[in-house]
C-alpha atoms as a PDB file:
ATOM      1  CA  UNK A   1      83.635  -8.014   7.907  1.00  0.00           C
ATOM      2  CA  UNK A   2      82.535 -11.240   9.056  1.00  0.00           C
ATOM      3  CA  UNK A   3      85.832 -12.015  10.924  1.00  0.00           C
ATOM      4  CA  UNK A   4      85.012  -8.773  13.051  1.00  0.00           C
ATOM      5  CA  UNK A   5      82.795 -10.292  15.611  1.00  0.00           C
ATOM      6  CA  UNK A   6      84.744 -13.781  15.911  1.00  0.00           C
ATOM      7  CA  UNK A   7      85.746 -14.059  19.316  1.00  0.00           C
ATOM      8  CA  UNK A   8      89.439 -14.511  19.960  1.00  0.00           C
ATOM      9  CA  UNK A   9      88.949 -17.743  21.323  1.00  0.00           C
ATOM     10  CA  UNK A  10      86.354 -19.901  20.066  1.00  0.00           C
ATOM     11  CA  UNK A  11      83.116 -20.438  21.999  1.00  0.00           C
ATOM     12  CA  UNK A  12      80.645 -23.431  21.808  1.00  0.00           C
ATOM     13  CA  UNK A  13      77.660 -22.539  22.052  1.00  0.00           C
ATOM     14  CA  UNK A  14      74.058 -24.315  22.574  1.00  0.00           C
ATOM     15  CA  UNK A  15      71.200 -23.778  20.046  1.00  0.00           C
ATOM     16  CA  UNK A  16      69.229 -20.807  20.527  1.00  0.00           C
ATOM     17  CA  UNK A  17      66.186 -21.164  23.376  1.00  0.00           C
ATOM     18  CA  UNK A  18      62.744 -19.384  22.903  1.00  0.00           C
ATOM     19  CA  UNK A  19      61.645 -20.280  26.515  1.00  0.00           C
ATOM     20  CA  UNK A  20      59.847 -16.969  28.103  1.00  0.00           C
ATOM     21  CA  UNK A  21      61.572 -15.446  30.412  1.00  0.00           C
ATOM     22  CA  UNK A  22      60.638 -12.796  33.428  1.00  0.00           C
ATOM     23  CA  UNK A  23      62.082  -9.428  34.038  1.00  0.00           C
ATOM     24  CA  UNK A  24      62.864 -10.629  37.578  1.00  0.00           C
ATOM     25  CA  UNK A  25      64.669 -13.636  36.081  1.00  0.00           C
ATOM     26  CA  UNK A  26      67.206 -11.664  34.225  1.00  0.00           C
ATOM     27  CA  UNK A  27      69.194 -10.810  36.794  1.00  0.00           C
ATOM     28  CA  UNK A  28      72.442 -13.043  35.722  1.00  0.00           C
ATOM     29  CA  UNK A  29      71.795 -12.070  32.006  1.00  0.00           C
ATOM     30  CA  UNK A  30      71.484  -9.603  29.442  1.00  0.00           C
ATOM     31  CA  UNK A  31      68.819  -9.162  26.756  1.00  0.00           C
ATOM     32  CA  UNK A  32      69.121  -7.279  23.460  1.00  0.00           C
ATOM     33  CA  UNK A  33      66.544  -6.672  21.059  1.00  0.00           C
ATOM     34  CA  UNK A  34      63.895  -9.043  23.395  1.00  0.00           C
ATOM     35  CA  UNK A  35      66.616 -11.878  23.243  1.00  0.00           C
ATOM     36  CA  UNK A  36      68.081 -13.088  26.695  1.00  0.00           C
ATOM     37  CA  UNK A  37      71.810 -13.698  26.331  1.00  0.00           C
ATOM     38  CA  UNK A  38      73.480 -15.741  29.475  1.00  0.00           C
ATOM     39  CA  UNK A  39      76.620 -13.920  30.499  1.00  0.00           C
ATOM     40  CA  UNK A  40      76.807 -15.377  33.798  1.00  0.00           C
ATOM     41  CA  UNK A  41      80.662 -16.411  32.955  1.00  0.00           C
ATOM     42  CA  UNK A  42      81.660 -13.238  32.315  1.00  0.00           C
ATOM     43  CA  UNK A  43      82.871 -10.975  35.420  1.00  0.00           C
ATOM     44  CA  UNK A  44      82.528  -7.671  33.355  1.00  0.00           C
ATOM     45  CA  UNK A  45      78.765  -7.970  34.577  1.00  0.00           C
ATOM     46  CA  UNK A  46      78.687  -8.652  38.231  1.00  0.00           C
ATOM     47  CA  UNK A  47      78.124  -6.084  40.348  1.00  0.00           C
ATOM     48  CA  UNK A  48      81.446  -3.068  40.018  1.00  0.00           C
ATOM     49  CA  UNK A  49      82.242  -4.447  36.298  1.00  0.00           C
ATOM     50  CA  UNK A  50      82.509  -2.541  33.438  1.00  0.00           C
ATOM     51  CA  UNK A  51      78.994  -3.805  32.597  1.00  0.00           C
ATOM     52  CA  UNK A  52      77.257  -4.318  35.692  1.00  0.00           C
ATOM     53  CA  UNK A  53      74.377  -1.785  34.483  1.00  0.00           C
ATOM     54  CA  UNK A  54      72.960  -3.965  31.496  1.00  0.00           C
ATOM     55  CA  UNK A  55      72.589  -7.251  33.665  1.00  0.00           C
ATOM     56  CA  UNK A  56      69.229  -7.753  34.489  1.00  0.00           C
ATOM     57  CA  UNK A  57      67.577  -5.654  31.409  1.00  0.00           C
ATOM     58  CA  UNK A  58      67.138  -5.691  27.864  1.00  0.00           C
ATOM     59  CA  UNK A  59      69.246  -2.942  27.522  1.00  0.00           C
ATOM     60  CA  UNK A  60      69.269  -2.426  23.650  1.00  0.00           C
ATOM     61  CA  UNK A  61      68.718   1.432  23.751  1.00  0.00           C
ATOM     62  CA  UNK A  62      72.315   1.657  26.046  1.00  0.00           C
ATOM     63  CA  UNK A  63      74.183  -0.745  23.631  1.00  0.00           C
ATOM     64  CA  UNK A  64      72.709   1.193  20.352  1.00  0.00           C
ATOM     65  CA  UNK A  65      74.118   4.618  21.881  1.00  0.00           C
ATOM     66  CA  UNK A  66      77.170   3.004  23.166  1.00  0.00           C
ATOM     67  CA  UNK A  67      75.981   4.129  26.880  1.00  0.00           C
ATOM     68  CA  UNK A  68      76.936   2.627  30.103  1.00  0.00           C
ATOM     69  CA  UNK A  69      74.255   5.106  31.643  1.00  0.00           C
ATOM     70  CA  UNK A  70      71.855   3.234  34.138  1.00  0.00           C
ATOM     71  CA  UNK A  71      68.929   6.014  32.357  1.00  0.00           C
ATOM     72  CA  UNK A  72      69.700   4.868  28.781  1.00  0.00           C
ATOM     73  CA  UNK A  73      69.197   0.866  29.899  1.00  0.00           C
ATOM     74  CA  UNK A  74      65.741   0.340  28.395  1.00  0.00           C
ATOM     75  CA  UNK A  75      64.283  -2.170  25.764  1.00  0.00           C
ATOM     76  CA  UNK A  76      63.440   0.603  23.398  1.00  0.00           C
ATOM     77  CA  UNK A  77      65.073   1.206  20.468  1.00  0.00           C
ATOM     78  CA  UNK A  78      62.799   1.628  17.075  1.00  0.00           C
ATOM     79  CA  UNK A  79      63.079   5.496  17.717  1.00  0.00           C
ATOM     80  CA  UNK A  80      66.587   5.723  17.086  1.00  0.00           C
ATOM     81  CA  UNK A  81      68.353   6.508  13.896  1.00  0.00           C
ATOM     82  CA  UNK A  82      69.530   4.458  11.292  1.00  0.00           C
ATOM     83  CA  UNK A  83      73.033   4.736  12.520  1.00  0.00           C
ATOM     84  CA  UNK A  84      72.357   3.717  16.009  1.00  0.00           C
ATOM     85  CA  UNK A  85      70.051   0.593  14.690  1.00  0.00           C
ATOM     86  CA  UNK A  86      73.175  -0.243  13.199  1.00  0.00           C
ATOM     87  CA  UNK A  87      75.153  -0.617  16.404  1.00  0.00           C
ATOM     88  CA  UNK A  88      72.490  -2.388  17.941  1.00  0.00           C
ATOM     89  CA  UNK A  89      72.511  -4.807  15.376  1.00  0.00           C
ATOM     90  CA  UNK A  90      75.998  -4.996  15.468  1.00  0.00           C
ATOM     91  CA  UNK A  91      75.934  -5.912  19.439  1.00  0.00           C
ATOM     92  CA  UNK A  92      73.526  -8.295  18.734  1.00  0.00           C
ATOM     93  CA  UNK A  93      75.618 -10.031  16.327  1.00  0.00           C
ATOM     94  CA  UNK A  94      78.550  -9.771  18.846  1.00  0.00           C
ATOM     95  CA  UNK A  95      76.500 -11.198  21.798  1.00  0.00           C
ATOM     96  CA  UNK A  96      75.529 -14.120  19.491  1.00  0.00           C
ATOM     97  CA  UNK A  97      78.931 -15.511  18.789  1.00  0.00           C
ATOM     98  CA  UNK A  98      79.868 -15.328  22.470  1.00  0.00           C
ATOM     99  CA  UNK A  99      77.161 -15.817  24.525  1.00  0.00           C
ATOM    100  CA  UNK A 100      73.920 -18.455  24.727  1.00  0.00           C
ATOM    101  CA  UNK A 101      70.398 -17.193  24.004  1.00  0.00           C
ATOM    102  CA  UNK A 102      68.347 -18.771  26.811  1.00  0.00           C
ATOM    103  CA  UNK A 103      65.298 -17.045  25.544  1.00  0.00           C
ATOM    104  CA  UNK A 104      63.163 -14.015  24.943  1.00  0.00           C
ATOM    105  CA  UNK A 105      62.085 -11.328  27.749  1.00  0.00           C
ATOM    106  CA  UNK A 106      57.955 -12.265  28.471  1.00  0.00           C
ATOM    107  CA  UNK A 107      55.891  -9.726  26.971  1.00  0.00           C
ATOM    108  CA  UNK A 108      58.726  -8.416  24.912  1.00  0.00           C
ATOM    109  CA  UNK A 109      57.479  -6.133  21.444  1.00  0.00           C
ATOM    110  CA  UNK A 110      61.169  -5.163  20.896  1.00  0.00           C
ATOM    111  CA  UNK A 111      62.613  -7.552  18.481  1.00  0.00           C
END
């Protein structure tokens, strides 16, 4: 199970930052769960990829439901069921093998 989340090409990746960081700064990242991820090298989130809708947000509700709706894109998530915590906590596992943390949303009660 372990194995499932490697990426296919092995990433190096900095230790994890707790810096704060503002909504308005997200713009070339994604957050999950209150953490900011930096996926400024990948093109699936620039504006017209795949992705686009989660840069700039913590958008742990979308990535729990598996949504690339711009509604679903919100920080909340402790409402959801079991099954859908599950996903989200899979993501976040996913995002931390491939991408840095560069720190946690300001004000963020998420986590």
């Amino acid at each position: 199970m372990a194995g499932k989340f490697e990426p296919k090409t092995p990433v190096v990746l900095a230790p994890p930052k707790d810096d704060p960081i503002s909504v308005s700064s997200l713009a070339t990242c994604d957050a999950i769960k209150g953490k900011v991820f930096d996926v400024t090298g990948n093109k699936m989130y620039l504006e017209g990829g795949s992705y686009h809708v989660f840069a700039g947000h913590d958008a742990s509700r979308a990535l729990a439901l598996t949504s690339t709706k711009a509604e679903d894109v919100k920080p909340e998530w402790q409402d959801l069921e079991d099954d859908k915590k599950k996903v989200l906590d899979d993501w976040m596992t996913f995002f931390s093998k491939r991408y840095n943390v560069v720190g946690l949303v300001e004000g963020s009660t998420n986590q």
